[in-house]
N, C-alpha and C. Protein backbone atom coordinates (compact mmCIF):
# COMPACT_ATOMS: atom_id res chain seq x y z
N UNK A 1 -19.33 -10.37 13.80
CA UNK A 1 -18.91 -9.15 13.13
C UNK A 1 -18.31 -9.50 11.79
N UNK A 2 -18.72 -8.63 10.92
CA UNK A 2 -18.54 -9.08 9.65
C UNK A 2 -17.42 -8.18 9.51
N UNK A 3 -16.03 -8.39 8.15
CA UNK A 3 -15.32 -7.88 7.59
C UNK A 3 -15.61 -6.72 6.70
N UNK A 4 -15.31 -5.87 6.34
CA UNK A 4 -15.23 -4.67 5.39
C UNK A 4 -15.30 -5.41 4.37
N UNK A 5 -15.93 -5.10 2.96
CA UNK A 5 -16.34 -5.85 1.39
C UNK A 5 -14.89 -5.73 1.25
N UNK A 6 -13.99 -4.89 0.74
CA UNK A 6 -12.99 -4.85 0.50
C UNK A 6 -11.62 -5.77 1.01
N UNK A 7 -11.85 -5.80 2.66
CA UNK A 7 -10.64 -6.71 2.98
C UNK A 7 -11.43 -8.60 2.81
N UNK A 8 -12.67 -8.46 2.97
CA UNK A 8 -13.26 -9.93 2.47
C UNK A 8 -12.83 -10.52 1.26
N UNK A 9 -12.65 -9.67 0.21
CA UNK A 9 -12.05 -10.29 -0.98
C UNK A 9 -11.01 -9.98 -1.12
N UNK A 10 -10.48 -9.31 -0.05
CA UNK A 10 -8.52 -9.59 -0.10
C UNK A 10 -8.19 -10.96 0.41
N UNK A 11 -8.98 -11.17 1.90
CA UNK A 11 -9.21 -12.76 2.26
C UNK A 11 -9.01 -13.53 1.19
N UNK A 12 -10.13 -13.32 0.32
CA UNK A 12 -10.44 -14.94 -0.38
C UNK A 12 -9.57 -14.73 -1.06
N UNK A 13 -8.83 -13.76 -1.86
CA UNK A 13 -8.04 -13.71 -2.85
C UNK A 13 -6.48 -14.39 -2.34
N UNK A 14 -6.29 -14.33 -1.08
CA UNK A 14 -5.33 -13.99 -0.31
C UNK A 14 -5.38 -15.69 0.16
N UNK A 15 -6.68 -16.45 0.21
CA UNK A 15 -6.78 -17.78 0.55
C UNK A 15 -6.61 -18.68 -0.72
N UNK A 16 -7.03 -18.08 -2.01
CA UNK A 16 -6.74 -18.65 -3.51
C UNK A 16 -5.33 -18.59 -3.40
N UNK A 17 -4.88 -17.68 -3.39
CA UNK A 17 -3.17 -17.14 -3.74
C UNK A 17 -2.38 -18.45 -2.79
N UNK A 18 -3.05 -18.55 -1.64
CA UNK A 18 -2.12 -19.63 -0.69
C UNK A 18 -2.25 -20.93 -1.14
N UNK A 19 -3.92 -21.46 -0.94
CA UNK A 19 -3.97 -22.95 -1.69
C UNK A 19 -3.30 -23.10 -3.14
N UNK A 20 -3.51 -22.08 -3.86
CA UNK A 20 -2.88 -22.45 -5.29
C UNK A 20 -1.27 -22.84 -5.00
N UNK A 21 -0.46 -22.29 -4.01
CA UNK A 21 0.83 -22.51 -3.26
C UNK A 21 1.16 -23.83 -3.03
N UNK A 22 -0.02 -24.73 -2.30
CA UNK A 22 -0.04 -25.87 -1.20
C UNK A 22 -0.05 -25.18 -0.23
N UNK A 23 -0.26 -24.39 0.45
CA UNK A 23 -0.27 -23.67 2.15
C UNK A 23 -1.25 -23.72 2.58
N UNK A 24 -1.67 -24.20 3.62
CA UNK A 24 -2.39 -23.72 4.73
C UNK A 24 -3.16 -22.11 4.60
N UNK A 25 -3.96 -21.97 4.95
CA UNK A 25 -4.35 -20.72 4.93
C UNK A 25 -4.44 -20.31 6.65
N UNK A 26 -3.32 -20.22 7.05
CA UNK A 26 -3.40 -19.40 8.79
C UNK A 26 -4.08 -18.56 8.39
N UNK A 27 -3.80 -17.39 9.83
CA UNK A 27 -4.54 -15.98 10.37
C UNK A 27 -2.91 -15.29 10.37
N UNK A 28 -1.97 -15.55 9.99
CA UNK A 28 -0.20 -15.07 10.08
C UNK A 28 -0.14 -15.04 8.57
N UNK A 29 -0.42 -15.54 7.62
CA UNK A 29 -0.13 -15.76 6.42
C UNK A 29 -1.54 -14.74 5.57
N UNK A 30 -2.47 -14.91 5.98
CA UNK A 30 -3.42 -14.22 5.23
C UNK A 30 -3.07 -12.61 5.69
N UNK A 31 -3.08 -12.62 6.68
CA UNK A 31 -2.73 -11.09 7.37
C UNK A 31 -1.47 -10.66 6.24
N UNK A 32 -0.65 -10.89 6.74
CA UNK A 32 1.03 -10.91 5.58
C UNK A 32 0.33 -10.57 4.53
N UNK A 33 -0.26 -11.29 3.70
CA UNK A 33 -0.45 -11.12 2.22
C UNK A 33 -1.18 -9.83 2.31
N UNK A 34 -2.21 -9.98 3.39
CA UNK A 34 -3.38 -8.98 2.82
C UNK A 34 -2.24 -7.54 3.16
N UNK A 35 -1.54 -7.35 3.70
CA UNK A 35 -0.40 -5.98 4.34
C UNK A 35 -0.03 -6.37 3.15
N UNK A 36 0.55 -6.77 2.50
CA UNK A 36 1.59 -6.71 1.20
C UNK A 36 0.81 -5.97 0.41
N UNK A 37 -0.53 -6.55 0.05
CA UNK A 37 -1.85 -5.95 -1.20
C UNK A 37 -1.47 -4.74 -0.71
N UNK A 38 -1.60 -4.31 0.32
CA UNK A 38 -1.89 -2.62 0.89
C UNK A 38 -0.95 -2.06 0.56
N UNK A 39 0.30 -2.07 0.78
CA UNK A 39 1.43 -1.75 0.62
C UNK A 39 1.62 -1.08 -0.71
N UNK A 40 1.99 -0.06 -0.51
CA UNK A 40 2.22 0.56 -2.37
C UNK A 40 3.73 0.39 -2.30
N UNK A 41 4.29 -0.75 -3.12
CA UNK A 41 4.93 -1.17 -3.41
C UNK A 41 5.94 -1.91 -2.49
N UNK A 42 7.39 -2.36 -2.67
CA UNK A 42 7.73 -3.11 -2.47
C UNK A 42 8.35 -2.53 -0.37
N UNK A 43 8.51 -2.81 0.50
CA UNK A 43 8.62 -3.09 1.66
C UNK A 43 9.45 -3.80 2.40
N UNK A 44 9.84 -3.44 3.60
CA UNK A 44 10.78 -4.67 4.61
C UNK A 44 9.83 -5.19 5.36
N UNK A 45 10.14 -5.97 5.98
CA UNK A 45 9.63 -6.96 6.98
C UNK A 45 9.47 -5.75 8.10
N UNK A 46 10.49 -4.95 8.85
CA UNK A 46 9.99 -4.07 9.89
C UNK A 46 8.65 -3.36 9.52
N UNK A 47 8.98 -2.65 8.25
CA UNK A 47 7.65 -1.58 8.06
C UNK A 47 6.53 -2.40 7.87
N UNK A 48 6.68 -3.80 7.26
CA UNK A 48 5.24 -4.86 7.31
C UNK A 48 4.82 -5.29 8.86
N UNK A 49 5.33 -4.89 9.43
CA UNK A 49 5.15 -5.62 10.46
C UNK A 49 4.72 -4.32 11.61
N UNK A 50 4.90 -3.07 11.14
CA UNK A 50 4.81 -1.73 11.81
C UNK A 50 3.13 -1.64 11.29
N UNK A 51 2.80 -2.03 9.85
CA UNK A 51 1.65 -2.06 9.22
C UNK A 51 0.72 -2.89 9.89
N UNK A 52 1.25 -4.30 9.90
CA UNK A 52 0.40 -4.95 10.55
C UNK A 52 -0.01 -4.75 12.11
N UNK A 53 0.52 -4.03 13.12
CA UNK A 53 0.03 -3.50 14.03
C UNK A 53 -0.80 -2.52 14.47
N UNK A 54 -0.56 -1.56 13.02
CA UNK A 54 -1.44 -0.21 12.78
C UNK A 54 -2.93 -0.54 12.56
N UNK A 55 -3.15 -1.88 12.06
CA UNK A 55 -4.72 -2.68 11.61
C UNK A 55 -4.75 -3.54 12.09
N UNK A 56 -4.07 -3.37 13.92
CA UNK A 56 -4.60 -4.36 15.05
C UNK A 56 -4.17 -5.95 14.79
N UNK A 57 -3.44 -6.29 13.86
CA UNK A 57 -2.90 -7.56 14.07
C UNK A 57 -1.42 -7.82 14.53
N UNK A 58 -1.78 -8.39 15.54
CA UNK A 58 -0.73 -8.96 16.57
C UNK A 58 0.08 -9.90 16.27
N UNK A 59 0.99 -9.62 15.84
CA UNK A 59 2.06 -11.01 15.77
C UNK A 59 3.30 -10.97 16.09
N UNK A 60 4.53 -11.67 15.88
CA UNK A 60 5.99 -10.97 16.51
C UNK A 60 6.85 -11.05 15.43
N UNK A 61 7.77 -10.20 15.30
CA UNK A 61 8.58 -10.07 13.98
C UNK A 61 8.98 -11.41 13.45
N UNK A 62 9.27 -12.10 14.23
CA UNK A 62 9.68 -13.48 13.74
C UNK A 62 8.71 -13.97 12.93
N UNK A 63 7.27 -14.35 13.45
CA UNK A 63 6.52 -14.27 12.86
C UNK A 63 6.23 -14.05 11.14
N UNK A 64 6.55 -12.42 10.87
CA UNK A 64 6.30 -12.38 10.30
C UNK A 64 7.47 -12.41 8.68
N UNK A 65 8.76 -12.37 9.54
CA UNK A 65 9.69 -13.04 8.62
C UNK A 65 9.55 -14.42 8.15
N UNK A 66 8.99 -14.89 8.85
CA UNK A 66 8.92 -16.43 8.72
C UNK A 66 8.15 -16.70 7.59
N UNK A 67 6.68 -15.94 7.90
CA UNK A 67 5.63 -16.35 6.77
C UNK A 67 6.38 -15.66 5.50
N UNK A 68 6.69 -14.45 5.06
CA UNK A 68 7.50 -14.05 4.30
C UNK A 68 8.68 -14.96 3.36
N UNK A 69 9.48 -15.27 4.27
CA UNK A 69 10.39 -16.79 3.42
C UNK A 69 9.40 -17.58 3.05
N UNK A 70 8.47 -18.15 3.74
CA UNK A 70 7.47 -18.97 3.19
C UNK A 70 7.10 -18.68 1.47
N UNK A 71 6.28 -17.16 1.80
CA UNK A 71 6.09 -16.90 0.77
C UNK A 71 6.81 -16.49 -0.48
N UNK A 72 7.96 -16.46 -0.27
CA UNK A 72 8.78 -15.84 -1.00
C UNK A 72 9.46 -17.76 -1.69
N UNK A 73 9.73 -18.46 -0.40
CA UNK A 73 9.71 -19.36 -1.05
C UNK A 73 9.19 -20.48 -2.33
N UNK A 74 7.56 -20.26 -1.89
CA UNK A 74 6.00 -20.86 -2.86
C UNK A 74 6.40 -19.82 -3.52
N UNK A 75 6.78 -19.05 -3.98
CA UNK A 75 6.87 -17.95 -5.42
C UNK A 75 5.53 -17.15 -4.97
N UNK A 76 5.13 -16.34 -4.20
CA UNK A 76 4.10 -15.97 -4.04
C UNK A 76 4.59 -14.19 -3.97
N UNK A 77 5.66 -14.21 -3.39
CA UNK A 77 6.21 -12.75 -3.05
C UNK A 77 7.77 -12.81 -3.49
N UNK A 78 8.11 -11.69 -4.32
CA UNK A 78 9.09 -11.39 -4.78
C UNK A 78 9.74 -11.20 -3.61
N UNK A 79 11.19 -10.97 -3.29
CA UNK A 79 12.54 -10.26 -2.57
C UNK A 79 13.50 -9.55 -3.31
N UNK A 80 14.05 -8.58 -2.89
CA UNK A 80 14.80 -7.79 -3.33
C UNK A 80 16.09 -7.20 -2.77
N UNK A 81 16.55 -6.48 -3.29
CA UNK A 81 17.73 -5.74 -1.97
C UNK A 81 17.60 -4.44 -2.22
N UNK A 82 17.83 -3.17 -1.61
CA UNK A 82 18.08 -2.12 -1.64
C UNK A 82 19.02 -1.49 -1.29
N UNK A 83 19.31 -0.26 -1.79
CA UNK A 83 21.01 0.10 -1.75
C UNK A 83 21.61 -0.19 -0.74
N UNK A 84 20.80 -0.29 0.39
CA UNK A 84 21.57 -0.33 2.15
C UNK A 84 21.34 -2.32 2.02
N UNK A 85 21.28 -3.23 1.29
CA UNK A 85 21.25 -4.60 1.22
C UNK A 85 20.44 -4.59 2.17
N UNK A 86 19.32 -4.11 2.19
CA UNK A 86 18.33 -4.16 3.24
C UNK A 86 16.93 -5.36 2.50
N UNK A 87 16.46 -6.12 2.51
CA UNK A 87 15.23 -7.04 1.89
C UNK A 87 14.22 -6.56 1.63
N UNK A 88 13.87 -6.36 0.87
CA UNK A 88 12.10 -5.65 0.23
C UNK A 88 11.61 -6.88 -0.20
N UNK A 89 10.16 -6.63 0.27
CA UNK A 89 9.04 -7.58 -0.15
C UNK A 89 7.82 -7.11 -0.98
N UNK A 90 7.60 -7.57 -2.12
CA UNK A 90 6.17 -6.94 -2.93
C UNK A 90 5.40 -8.55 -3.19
N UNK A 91 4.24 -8.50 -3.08
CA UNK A 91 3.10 -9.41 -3.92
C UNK A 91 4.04 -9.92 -5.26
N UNK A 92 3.67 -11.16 -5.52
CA UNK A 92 4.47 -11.32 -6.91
C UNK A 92 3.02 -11.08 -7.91
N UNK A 93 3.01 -10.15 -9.06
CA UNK A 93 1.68 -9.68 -9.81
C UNK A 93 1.63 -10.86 -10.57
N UNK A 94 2.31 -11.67 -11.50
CA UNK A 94 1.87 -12.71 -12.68
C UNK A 94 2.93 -13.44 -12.17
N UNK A 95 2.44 -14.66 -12.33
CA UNK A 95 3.05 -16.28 -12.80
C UNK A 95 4.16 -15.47 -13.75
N UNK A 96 4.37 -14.99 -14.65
CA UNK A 96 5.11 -14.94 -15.51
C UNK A 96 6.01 -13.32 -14.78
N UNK A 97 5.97 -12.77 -13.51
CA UNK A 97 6.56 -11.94 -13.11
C UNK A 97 8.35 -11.43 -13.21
N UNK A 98 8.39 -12.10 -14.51
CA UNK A 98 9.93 -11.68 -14.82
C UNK A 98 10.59 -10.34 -15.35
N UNK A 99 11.46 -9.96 -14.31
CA UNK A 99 11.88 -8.43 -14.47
C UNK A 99 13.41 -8.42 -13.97
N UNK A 100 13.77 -7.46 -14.56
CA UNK A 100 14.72 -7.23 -14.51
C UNK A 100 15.29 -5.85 -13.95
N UNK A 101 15.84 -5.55 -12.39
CA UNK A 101 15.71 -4.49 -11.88
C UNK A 101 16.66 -4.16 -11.65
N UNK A 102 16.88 -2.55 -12.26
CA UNK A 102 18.19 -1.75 -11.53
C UNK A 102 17.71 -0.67 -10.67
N UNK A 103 19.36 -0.93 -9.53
CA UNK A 103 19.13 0.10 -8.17
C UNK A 103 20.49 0.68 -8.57
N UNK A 104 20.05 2.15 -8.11
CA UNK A 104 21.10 2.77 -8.19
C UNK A 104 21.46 2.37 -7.11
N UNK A 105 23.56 2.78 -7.42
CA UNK A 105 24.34 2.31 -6.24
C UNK A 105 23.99 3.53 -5.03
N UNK A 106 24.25 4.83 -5.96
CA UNK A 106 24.63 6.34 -4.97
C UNK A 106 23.44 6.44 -4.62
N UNK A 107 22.22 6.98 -5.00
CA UNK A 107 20.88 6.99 -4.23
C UNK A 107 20.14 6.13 -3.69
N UNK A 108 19.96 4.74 -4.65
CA UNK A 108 18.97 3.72 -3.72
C UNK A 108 17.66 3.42 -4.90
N UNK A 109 17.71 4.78 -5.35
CA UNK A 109 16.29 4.33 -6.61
C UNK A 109 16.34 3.52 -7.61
N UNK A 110 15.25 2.66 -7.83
CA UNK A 110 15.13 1.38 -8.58
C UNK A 110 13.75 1.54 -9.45
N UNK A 111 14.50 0.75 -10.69
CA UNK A 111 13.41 0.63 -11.94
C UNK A 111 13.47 -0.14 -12.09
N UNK A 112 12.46 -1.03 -12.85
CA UNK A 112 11.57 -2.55 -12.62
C UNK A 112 11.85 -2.37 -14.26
N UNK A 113 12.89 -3.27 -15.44
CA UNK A 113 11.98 -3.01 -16.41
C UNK A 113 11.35 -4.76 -17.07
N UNK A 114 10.24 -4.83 -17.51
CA UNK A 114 9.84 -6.04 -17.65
C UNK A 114 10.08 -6.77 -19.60
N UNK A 115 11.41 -8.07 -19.68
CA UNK A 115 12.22 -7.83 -20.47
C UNK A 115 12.18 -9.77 -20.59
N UNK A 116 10.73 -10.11 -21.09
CA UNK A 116 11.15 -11.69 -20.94
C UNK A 116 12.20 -12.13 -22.35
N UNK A 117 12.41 -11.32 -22.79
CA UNK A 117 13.38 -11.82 -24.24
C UNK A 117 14.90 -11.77 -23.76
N UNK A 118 15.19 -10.77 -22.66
CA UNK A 118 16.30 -10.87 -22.03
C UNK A 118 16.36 -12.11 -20.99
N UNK A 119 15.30 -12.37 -20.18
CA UNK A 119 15.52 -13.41 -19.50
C UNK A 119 15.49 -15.03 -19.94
N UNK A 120 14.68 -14.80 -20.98
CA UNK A 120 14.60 -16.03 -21.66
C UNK A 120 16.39 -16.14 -22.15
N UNK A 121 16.75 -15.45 -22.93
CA UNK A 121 18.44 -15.63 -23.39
C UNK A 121 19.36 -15.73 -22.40
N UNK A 122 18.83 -15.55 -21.24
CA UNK A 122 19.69 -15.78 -19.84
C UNK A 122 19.99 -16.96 -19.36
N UNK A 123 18.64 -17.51 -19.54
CA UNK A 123 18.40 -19.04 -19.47
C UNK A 123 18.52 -20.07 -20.60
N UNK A 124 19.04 -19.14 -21.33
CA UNK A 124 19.40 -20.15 -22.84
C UNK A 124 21.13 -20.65 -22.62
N UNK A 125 21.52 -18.91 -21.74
CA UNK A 125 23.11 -19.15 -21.68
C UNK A 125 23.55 -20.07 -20.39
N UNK A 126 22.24 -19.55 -19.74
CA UNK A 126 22.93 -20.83 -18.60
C UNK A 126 22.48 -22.36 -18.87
N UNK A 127 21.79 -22.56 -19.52
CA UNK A 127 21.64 -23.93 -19.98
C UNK A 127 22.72 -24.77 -20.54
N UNK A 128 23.51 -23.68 -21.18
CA UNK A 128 24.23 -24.00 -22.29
C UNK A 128 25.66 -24.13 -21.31
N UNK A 129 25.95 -23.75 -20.24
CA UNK A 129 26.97 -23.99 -19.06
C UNK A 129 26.28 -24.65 -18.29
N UNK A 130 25.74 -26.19 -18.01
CA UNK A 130 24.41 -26.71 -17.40
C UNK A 130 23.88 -25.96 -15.79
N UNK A 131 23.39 -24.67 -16.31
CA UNK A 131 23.37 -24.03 -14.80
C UNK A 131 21.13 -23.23 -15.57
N UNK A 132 20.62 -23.59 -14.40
CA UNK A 132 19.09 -23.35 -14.92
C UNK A 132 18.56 -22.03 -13.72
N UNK A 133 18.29 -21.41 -14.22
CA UNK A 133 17.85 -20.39 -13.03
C UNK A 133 17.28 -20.48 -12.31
N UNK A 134 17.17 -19.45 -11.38
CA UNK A 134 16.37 -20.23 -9.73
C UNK A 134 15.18 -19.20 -9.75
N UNK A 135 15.52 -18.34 -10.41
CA UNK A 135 14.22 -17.03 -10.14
C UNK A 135 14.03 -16.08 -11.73
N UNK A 136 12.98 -15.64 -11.25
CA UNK A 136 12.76 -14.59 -12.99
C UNK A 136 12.89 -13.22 -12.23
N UNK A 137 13.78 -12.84 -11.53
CA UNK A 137 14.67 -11.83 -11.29
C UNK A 137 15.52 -11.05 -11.30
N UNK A 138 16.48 -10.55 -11.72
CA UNK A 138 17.38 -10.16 -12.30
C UNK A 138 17.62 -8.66 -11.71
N UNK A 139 18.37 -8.93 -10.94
CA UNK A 139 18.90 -7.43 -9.68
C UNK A 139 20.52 -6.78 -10.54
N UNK A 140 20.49 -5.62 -10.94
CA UNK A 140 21.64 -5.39 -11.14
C UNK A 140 21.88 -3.86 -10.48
N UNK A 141 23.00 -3.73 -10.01
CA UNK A 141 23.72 -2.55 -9.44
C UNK A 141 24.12 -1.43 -10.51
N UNK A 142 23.17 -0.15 -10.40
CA UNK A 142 24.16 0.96 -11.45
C UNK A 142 23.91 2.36 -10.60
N UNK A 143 24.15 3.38 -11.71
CA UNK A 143 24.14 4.26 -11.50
C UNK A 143 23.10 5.05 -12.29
N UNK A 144 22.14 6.06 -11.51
CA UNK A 144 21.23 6.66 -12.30
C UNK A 144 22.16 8.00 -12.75
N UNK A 145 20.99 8.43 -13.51
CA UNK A 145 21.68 10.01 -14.46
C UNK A 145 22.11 11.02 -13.47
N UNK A 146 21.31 11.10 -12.24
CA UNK A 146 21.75 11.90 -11.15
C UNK A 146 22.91 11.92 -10.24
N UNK A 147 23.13 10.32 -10.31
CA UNK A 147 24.34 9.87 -9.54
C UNK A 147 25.39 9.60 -10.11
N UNK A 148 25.47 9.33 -11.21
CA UNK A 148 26.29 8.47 -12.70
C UNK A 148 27.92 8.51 -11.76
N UNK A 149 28.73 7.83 -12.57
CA UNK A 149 29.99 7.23 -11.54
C UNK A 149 30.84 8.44 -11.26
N UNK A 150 31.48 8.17 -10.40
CA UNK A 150 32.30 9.72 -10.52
C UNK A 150 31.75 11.09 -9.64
N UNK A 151 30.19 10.80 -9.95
CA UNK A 151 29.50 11.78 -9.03
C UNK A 151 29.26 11.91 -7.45
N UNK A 152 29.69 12.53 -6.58
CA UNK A 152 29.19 12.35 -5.26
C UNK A 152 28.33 13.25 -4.72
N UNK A 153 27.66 12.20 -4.17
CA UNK A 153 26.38 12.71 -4.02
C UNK A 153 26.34 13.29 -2.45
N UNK A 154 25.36 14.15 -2.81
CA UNK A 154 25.67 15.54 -1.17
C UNK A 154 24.67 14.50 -0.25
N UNK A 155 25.81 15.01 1.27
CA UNK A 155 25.24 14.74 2.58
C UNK A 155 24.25 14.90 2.81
């Protein structure tokens, strides 16, 4: 039985994305990635793992946290936090995937904005205190126009 055209070249894409890593290409790791592709946008490990059962692949949460650090480790998949410090996972889109994201504190909503002149000077200042960054990430806590400080926001 052959694959659908579409998830076949999520495969191979999904088997490039790993070897370019050093990884192994499992049937736990390709699955993962290929649920991430699907995923419109960024995700927890429960709802990836609610996904991956909905398209018949079997695995156990551990599982799929596991491959996740993996990937998140090889730089393959971004991590995040969300207002509840809960972990979101997205595909990382470019080698050069540096952004800089604010979550609001009071609602939870987050904007991605992509700012390598800020991150580059980030890493100029921590150089300059011998400290080198670990990620092209940049998570900061605010407040949107809806929530702004001071505001409380209804039950």
């Amino acid at each position: 039985m052959q694959a659908p055209a579409g998830q076949a070249s999520t495969a191979s894409t999904a088997s490039r994305s790993l070897r370019s890593a050093g990884l192994r290409c499992t049937m736990a790791r390709v699955c993962v990635w290929q649920a991430l592709d699907a995923a419109l946008g960024a995700v927890s490990a429960d709802v990836l793992f609610r996904m991956l059962l909905a398209r018949g692949t079997h695995m156990s949460i551990g599982t799929v946290y596991r491959v996740l650090g993996l990937l998140h480790e090889r730089g393959l998949v971004v991590r995040h936090r969300d207002a509840e410090r809960k972990a979101l996972y997205r595909l990382k889109e470019h080698a050069s995937d540096a952004q800089i994201r604010f979550s609001c504190i009071g609602c939870g909503v987050a904007v991605c904005v992509l700012d390598a002149a800020v991150l580059q000077r980030l890493q100029q200042c921590g150089a300059q205190v011998g400290m080198a960054l670990a990620g092209q990430e940049l998570n900061l806590q605010a407040y949107c126009s809806a929530c702004g400080p001071g505001k409380t926001r209804a039950a």
